[in-house]
Protein backbone atom coordinates (compact mmCIF):
# COMPACT_ATOMS: atom_id res chain seq x y z
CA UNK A 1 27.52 23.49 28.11
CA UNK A 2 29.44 20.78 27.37
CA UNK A 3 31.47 20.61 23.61
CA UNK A 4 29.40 17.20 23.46
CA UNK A 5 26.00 18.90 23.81
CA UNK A 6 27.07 22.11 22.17
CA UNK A 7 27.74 20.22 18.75
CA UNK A 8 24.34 17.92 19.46
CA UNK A 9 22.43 21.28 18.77
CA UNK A 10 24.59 22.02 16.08
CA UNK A 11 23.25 19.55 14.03
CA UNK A 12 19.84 18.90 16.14
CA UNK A 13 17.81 20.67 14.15
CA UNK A 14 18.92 18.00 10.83
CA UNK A 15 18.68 15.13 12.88
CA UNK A 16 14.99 16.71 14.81
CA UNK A 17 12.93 15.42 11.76
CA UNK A 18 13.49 11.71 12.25
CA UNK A 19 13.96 11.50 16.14
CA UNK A 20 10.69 13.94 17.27
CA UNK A 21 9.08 11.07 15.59
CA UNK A 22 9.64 9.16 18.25
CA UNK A 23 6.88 11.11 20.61
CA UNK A 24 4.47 10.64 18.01
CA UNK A 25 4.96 6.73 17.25
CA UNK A 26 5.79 5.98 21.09
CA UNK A 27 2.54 7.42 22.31
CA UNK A 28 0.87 5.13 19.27
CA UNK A 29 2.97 2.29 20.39
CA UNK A 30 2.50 2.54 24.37
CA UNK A 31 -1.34 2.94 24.01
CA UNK A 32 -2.06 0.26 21.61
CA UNK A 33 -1.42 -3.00 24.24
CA UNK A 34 -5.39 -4.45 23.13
CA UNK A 35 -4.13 -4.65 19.52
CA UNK A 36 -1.81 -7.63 20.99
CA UNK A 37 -4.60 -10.09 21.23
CA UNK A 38 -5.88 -9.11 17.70
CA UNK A 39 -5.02 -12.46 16.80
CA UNK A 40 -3.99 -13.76 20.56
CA UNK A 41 -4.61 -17.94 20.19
CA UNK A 42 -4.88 -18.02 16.40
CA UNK A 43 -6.64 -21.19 16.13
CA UNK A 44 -8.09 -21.61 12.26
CA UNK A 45 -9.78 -18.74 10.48
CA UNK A 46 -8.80 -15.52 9.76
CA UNK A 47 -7.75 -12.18 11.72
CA UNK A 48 -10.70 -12.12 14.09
CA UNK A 49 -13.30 -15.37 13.79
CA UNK A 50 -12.26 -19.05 14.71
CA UNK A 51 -13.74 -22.03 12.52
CA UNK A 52 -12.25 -25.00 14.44
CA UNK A 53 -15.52 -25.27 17.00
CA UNK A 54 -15.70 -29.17 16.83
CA UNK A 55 -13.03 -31.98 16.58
CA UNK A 56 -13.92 -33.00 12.87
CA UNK A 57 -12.42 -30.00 11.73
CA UNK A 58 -9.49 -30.86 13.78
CA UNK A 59 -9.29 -34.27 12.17
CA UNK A 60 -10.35 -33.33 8.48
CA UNK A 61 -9.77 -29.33 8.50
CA UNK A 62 -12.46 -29.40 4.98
CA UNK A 63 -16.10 -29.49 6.62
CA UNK A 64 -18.23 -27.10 4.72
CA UNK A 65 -20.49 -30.44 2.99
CA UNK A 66 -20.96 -32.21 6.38
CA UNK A 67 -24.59 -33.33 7.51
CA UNK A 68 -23.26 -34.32 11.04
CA UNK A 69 -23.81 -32.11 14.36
CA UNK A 70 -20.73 -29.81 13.41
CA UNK A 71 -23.11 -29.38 10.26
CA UNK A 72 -24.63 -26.85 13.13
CA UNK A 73 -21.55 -24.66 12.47
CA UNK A 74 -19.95 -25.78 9.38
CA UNK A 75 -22.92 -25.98 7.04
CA UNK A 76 -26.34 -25.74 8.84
CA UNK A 77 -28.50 -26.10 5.62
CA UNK A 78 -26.52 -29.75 5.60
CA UNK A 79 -28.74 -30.45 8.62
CA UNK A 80 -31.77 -31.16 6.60
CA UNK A 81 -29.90 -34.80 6.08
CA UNK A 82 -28.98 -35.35 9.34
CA UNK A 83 -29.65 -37.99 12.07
CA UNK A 84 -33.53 -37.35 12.25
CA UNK A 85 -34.54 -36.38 16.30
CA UNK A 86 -32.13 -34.86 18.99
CA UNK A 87 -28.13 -34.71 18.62
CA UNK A 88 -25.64 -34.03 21.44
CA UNK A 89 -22.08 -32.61 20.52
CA UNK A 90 -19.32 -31.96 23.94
CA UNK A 91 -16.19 -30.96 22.42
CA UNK A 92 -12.60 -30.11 24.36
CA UNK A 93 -10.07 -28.70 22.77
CA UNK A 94 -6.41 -27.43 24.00
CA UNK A 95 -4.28 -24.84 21.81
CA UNK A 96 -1.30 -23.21 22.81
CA UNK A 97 1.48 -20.88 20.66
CA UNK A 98 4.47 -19.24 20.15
CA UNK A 99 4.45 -15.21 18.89
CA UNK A 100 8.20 -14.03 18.68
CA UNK A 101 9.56 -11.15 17.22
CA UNK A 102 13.52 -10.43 16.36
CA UNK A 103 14.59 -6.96 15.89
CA UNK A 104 17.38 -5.67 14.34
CA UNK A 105 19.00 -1.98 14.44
CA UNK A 106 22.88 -1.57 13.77
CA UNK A 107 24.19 1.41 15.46
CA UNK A 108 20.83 3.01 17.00
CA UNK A 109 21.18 6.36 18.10
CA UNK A 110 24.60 6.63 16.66
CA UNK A 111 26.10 10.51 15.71
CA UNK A 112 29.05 9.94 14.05
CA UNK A 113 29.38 13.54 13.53
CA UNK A 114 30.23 13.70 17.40
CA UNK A 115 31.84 10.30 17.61
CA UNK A 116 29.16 8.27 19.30
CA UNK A 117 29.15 4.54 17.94
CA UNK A 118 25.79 3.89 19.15
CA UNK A 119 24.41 0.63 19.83
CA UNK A 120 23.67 -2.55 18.15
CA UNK A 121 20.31 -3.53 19.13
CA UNK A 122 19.78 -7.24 18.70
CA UNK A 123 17.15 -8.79 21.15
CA UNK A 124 14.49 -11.58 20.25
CA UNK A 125 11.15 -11.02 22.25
CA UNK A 126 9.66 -13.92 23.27
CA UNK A 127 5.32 -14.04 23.05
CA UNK A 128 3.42 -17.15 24.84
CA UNK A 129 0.32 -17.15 23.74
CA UNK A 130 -1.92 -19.57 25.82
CA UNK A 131 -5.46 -20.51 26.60
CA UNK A 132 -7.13 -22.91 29.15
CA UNK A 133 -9.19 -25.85 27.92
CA UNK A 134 -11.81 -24.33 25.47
CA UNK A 135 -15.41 -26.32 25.50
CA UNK A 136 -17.77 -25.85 22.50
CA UNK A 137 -21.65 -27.69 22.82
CA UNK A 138 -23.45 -28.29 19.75
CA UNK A 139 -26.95 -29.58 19.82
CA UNK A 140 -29.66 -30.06 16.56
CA UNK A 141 -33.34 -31.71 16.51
CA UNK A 142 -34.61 -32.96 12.67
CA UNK A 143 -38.08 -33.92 11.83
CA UNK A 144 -38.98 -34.33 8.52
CA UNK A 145 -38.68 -31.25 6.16
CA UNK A 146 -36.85 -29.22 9.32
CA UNK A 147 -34.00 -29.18 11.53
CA UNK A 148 -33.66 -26.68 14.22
CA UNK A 149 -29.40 -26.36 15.30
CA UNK A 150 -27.25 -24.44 17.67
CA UNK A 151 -24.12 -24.21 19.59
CA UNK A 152 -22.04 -22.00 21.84
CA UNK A 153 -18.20 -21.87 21.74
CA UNK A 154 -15.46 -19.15 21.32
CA UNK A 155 -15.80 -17.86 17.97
CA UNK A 156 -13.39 -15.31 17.95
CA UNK A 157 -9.63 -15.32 19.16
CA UNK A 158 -9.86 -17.03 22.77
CA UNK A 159 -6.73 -16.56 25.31
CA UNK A 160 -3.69 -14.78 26.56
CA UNK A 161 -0.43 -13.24 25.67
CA UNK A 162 2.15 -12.07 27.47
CA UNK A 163 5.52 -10.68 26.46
CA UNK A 164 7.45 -10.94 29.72
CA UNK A 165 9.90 -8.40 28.25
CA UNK A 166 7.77 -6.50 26.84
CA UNK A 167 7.92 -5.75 22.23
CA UNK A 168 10.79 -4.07 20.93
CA UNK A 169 8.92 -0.75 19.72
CA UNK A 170 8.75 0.04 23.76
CA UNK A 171 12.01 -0.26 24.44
CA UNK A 172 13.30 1.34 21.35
CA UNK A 173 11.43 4.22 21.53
CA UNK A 174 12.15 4.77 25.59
CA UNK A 175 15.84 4.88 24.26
CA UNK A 176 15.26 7.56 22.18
CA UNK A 177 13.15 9.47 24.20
CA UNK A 178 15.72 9.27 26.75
CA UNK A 179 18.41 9.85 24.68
CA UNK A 180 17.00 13.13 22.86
CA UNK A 181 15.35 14.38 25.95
CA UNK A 182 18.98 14.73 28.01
CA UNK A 183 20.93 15.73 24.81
CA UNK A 184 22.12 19.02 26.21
CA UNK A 185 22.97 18.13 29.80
CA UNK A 186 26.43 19.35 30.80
CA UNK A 187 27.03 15.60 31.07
CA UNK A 188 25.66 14.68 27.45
CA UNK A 189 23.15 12.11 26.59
CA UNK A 190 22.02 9.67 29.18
CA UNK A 191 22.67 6.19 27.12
CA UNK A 192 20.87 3.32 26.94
CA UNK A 193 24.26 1.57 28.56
CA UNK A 194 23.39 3.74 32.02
CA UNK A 195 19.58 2.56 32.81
CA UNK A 196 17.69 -0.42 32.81
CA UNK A 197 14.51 -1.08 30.78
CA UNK A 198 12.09 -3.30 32.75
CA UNK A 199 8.73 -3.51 29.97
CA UNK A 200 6.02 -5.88 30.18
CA UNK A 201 2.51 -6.49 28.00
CA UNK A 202 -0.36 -8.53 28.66
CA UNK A 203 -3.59 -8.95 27.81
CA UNK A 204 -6.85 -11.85 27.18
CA UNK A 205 -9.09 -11.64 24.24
CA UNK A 206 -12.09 -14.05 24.51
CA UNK A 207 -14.89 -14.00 21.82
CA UNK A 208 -18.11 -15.88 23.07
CA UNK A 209 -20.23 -16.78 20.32
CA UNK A 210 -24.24 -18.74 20.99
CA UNK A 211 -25.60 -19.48 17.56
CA UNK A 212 -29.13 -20.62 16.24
CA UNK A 213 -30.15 -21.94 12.71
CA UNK A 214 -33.39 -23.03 11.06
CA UNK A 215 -32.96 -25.16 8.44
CA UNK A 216 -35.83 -25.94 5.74
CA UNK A 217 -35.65 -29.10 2.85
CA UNK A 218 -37.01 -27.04 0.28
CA UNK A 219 -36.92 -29.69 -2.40
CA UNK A 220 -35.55 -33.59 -2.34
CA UNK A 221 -32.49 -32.12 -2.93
CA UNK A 222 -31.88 -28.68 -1.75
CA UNK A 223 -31.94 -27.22 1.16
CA UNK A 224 -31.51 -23.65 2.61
CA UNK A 225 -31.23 -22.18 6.31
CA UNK A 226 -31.08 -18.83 8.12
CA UNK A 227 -29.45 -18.45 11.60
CA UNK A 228 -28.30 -15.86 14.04
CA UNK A 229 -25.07 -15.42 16.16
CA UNK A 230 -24.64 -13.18 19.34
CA UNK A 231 -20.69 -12.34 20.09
CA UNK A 232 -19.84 -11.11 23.57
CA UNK A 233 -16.40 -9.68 23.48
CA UNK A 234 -14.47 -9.96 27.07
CA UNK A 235 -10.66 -8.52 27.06
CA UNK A 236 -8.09 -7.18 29.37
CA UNK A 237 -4.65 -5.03 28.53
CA UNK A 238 -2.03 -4.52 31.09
CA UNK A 239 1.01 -3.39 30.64
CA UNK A 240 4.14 -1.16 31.90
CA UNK A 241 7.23 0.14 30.62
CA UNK A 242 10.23 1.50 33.85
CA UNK A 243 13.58 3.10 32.87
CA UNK A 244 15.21 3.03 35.94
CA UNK A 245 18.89 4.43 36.33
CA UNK A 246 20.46 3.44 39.92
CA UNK A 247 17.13 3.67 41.77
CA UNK A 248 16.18 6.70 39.58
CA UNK A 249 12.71 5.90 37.45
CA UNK A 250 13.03 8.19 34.19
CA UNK A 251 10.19 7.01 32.51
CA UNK A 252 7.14 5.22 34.27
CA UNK A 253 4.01 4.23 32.12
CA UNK A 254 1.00 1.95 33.53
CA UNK A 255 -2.00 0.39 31.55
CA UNK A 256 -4.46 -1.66 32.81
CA UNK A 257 -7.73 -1.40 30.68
CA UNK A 258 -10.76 -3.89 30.45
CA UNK A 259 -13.26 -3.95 27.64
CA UNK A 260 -16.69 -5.41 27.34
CA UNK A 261 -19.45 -5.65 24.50
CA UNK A 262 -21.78 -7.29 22.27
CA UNK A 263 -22.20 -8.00 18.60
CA UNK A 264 -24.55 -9.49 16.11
CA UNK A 265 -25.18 -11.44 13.00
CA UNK A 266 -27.27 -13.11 10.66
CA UNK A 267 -26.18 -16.16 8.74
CA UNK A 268 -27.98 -18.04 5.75
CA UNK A 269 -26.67 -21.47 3.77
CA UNK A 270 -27.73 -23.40 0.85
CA UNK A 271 -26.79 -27.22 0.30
CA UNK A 272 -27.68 -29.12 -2.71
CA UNK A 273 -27.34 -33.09 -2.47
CA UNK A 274 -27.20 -35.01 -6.19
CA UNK A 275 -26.30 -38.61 -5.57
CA UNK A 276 -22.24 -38.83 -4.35
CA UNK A 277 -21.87 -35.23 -4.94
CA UNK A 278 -22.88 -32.06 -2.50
CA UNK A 279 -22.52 -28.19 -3.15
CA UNK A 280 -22.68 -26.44 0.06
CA UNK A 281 -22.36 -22.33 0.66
CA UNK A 282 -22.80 -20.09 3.53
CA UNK A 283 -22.44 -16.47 4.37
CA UNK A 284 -22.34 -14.70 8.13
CA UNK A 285 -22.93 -11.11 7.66
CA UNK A 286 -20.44 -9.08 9.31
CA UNK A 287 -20.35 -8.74 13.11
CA UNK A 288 -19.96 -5.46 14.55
CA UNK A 289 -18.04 -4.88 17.65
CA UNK A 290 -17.46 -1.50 19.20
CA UNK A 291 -16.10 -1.69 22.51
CA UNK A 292 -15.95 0.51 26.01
CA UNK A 293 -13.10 0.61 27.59
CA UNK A 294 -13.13 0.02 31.85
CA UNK A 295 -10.08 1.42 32.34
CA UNK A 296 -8.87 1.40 36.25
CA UNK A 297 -5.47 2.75 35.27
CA UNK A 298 -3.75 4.92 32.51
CA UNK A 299 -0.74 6.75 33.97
CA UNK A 300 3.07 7.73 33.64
CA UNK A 301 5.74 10.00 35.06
CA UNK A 302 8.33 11.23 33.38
CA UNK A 303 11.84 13.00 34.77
CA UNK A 304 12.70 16.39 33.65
CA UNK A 305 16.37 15.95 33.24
CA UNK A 306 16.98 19.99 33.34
CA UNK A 307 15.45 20.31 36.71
CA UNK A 308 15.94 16.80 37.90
CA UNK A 309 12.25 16.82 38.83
CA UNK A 310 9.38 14.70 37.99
CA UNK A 311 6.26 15.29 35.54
CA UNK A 312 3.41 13.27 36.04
CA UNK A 313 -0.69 12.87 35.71
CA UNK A 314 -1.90 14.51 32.80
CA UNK A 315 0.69 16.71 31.67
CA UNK A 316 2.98 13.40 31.72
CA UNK A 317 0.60 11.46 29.50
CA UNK A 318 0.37 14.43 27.12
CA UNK A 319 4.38 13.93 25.88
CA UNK A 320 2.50 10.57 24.31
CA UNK A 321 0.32 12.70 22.17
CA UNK A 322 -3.58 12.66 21.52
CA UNK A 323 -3.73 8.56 20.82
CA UNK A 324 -3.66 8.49 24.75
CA UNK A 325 -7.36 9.19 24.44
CA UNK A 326 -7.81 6.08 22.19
CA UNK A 327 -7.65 3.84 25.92
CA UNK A 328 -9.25 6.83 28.54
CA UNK A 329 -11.99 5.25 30.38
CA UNK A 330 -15.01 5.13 28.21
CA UNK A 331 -13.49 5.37 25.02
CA UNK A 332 -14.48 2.60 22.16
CA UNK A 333 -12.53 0.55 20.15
CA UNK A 334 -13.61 -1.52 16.50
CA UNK A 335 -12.99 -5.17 17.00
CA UNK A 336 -15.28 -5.86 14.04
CA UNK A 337 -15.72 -9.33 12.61
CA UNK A 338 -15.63 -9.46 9.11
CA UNK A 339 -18.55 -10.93 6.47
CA UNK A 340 -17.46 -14.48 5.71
CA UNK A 341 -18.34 -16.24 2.50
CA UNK A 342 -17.88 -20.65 2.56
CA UNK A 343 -18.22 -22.76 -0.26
CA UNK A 344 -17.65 -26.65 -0.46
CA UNK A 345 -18.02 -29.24 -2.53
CA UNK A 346 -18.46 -33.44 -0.78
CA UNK A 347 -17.99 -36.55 -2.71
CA UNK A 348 -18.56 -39.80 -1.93
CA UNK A 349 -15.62 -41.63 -3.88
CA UNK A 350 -16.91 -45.16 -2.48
CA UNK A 351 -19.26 -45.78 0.58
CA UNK A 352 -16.53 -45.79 2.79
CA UNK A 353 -14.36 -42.85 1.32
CA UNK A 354 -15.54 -39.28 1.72
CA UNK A 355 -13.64 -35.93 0.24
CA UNK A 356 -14.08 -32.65 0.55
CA UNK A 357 -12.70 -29.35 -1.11
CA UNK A 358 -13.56 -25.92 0.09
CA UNK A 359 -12.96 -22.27 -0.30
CA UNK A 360 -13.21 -19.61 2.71
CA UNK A 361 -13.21 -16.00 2.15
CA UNK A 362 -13.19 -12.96 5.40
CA UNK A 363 -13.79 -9.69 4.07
CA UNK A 364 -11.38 -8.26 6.73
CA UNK A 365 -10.64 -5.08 4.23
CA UNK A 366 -14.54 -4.06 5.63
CA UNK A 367 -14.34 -5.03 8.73
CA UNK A 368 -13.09 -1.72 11.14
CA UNK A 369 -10.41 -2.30 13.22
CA UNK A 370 -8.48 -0.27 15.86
CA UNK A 371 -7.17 2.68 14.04
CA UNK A 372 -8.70 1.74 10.57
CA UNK A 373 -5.65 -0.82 10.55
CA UNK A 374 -8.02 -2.76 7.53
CA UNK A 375 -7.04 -0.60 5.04
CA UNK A 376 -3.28 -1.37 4.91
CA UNK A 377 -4.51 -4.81 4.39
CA UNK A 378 -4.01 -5.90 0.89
CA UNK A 379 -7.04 -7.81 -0.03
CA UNK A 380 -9.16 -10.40 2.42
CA UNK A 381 -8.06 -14.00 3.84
CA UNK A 382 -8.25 -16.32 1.02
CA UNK A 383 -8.28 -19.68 2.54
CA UNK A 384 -7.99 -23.22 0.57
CA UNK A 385 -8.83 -26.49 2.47
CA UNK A 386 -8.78 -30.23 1.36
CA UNK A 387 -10.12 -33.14 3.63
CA UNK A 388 -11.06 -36.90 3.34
CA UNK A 389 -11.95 -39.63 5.45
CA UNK A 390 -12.13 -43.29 5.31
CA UNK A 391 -14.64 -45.63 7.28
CA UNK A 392 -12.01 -48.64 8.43
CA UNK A 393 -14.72 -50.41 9.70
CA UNK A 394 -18.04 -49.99 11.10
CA UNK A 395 -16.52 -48.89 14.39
CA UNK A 396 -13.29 -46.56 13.16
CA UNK A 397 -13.61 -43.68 10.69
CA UNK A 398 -9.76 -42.21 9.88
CA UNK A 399 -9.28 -38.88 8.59
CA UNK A 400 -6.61 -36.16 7.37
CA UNK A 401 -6.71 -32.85 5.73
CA UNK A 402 -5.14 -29.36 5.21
CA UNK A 403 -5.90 -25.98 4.88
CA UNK A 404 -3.51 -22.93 3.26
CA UNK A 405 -3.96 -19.35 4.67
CA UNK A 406 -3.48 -16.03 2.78
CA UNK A 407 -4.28 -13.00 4.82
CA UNK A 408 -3.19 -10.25 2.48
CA UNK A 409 -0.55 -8.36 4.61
CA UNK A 410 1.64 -5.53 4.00
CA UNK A 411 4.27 -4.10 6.08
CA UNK A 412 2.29 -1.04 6.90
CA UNK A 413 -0.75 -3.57 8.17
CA UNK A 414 2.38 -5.51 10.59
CA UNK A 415 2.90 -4.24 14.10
CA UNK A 416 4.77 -5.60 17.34
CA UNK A 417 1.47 -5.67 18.96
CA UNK A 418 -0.17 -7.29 16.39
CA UNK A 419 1.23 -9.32 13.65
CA UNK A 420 -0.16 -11.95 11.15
CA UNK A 421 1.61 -14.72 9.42
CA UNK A 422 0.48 -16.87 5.96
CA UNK A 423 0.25 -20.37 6.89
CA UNK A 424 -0.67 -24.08 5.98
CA UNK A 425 -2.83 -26.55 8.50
CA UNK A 426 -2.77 -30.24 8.82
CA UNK A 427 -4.99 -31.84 10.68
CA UNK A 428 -5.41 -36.10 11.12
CA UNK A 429 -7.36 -37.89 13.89
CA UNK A 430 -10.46 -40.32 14.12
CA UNK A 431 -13.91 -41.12 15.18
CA UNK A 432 -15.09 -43.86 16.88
CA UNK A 433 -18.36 -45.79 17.62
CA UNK A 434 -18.60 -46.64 21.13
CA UNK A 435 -22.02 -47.69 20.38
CA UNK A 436 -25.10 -47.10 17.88
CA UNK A 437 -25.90 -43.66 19.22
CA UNK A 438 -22.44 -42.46 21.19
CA UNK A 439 -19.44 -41.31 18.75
CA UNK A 440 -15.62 -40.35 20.09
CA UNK A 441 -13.65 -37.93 18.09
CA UNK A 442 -9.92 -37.60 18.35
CA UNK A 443 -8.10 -34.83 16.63
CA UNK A 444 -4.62 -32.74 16.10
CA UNK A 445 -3.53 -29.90 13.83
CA UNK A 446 -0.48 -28.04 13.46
CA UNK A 447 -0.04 -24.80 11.79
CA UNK A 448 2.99 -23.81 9.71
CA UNK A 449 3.71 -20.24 9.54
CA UNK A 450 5.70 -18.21 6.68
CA UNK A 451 7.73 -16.11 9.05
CA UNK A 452 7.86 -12.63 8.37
CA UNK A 453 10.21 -9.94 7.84
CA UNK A 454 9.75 -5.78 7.88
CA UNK A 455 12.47 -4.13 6.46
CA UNK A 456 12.81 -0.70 7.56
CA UNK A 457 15.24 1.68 5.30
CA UNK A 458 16.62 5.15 6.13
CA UNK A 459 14.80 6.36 2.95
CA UNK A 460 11.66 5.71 4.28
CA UNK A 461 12.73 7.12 7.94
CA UNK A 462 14.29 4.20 9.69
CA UNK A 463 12.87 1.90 12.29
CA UNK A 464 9.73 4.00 13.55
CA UNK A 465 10.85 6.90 12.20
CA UNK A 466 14.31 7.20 13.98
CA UNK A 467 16.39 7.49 11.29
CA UNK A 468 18.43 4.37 11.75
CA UNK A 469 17.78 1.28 9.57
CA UNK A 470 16.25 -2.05 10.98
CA UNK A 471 14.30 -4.39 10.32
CA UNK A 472 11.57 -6.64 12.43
CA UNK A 473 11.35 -11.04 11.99
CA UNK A 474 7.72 -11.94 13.00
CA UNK A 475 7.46 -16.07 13.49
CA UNK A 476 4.73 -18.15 15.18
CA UNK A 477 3.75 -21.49 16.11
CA UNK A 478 0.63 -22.83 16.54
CA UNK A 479 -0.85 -26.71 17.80
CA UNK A 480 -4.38 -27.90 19.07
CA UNK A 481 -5.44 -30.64 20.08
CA UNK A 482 -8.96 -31.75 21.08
CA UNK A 483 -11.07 -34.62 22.35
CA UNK A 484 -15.07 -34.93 21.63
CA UNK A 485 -18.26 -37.20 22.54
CA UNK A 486 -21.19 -37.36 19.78
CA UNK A 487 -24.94 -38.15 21.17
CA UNK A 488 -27.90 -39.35 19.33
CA UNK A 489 -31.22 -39.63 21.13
């Protein structure tokens, strides 16, 4: 035994409390790829459910006291003032996004005890988050006292993410797997200078949402509905992590996991119309989603440095620990949608100027989510949105507004796979009248995010447990822009 090793196990068993974590924490890490798309295209809404469906939001961003088609959506009970007969809505919309995370860890796996500097791990991991064109339709029928509405769209997340070198807790943790694993070769530690770490994670999250209200005038001035939603979740998860050391793979782990499943709600609204002013609530229950996995592939080999063989199937997958049940085929997963309470108030400042305030609130701290993740969540999203638009002329209606996000995180709620950030929205666009019954709608928002920074001290373990301080930067962007054609029959 070399003096290098022989003085590792000297002071192994001090240094064994903060680095064993790293079997526990990898196999959480390795096996949690579906929490990526959590929030994949984070559009406008909170953790899990969208609320930009139709252009006008885009435009305005406050639409909780319309009585136009998005009324179907935004405020169904406002439909009992809509156009009265049949109402077309085709809307197009195009996000895309940044997710990046910077990590930080002076001198990782350092012993200065045997005179081992360690390294300086500094490496910013890139996240494009992307999605295709994504279509909403919106259709409603009025006749007198009732209005019948309903739409289909993407109501939760909707798109793709892929970290082309993989997050940082992956290759961290392969280091120090690595590195504790060949500790007491006669050669010493195999460093993270001698291999090359080739990690990847992808993955889709699409939310499908078909909707149906029935809205009822109940007096000349108030008016409630009630309304159901079906969700069909549709997600993929692939990833792989590869230590390879001059053609030598030490560590080999493949994921590639699909997961399909339904959900429901029930959704009721009140609107109350008093000359310029309207008062306009609505609650969706909470929608729960527990979901299958399809998994086609879930394994890993692993080199036994002492033997220079390799272990692999089952016995491999067991150095992750028990969480590599959590994505077995068959095994479920809480994607839950959380209850969301909206409440707006419209005034008409002149006949051609419109505002609107509103308040949003998503009881995320009761809705499950993978690993009961909701509870590290400090309170709900608490969202604040202000909107107006102005009628130029009898053809062009202009339009602006913004919208401030608070999600309630904590550090112990943040994770490379999935990460939130606070935010403010503008939005500004138009509407115009091709003719009496067909309407264009125009619209762009950016989001602004609060980046995000987990600090992680030695005296609460380190980065993941290691030991060794460091500390994670989580930044996004976010833009959409969307096109839509109105239709009155």
């Amino acid at each position: 035994m070399t003096t290098f090793a022989a003085n590792y196990l000297s002071i192994q068993l001090r240094w064994h409390r903060n680095i064993s974590n790293i079997n526990q924490d990898m196999k959480r890490t390795l096996f949690s790829l579906c929490a990526i798309l959590t929030a994949a295209i984070a559009e406008a809404g909170g953790l899990m459910t969208n609320t930009n469906y139709h252009i006008s939001f885009d435009r305005m961003m406050a639409r909780g006291a319309s009585f136009d088609i998005d009324a179907v959506f935004s405020n169904p009970a406002g439909l009992a003032w809509t156009h009265d007969g049949l109402q077309l809505s085709l809307q197009f919309q195009k996000p895309w996004q940044q997710r990046d995370i910077e990590t930080d860890i002076p001198g990782y796996l350092a012993v200065p005890q045997l005179g081992y500097p360690g390294i300086d791990f500094h490496q910013k991991f890139d996240g494009d988050a992307y999605a295709p064109i994504v279509p909403a339709v919106f259709a409603s029928y009025k006749k007198d006292r009732w209005a019948v509405g309903a739409m289909i769209g993407i109501t939760g997340s909707g798109g793709y993410v892929k970290f082309n070198d993989g997050v940082p807790m992956f290759n961290v943790l392969a280091m120090g797997k690595i590195f504790q694993s060949t500790a007491t070769l006669p050669t010493g530690p195999i460093t993270p200078d001698k291999y090359i770490i080739d990690s990847k994670m992808e993955g889709k999250q699409y939310i499908y949402g078909g909707q149906v209200n029935l809205t009822y005038r109940l007096t000349d001035a108030l008016a409630a509905s009630v309304g159901f939603r079906a969700s069909y979740y549709d997600g993929y998860y692939k990833g792989h992590i590869t230590t390879d050391m001059q053609g030598t793979p030490l560590i080999d782990l493949q994921l590639d996991c699909d997961q399909t499943g339904w959900g429901y709600c029930p959704i009721v609204g009140l609107d109350y119309r008093l000359g310029p002013v309207t008062l306009a609530a609505r609650y969706e229950f909470r929608t729960k989603l527990d979901i299958p996995n399809d998994t086609k592939q879930l394994d890993a080999k692993m080199l036994n440095p002492a033997t220079q063989s390799y272990v692999e199937g089952a016995a491999a997958l067991a150095q992750f620990g028990d969480k590599v049940a959590d994505y077995e085929d068959g095994a479920k997963t809480r994607y839950d949608m959380p209850s969301l309470l909206t409440v707006a108030v419209g005034y008409e400042i002149t006949p051609k100027l419109r505002a609107t305030a509103e308040y949003h609130f998503f009881d995320d701290k009761h809705a499950k989510m993978a690993n009961d993740r909701q509870k590290e969540l400090e309170h709900g999203t608490h969202e604040f949105l202000l909107g107006a638009e102005y009628d130029v002329n009898d053809r062009l209606t202009l339009s602006c507004g913004g919208q401030r996000t608070d999600y309630g995180l904590s550090d112990t709620y943040q994770q490379n796979t999935s990460f939130a950030c606070d935010s403010y929205s503008i939005g500004l666009g138009a509407a115009v009248n091709l003719t009496e019954k067909m309407r264009l709608t125009a619209g762009y928002f950016i989001t602004l995010y609060s980046d995000y920074t987990r600090e992680y001290p030695t005296s609460d373990g380190g980065y993941l447990g290691t030991g060794y301080a460091g500390k994670d930067i989580y930044s996004r962007t976010n833009n959409v822009i969307g096109i839509g054609l109105d239709y009155k029959f």
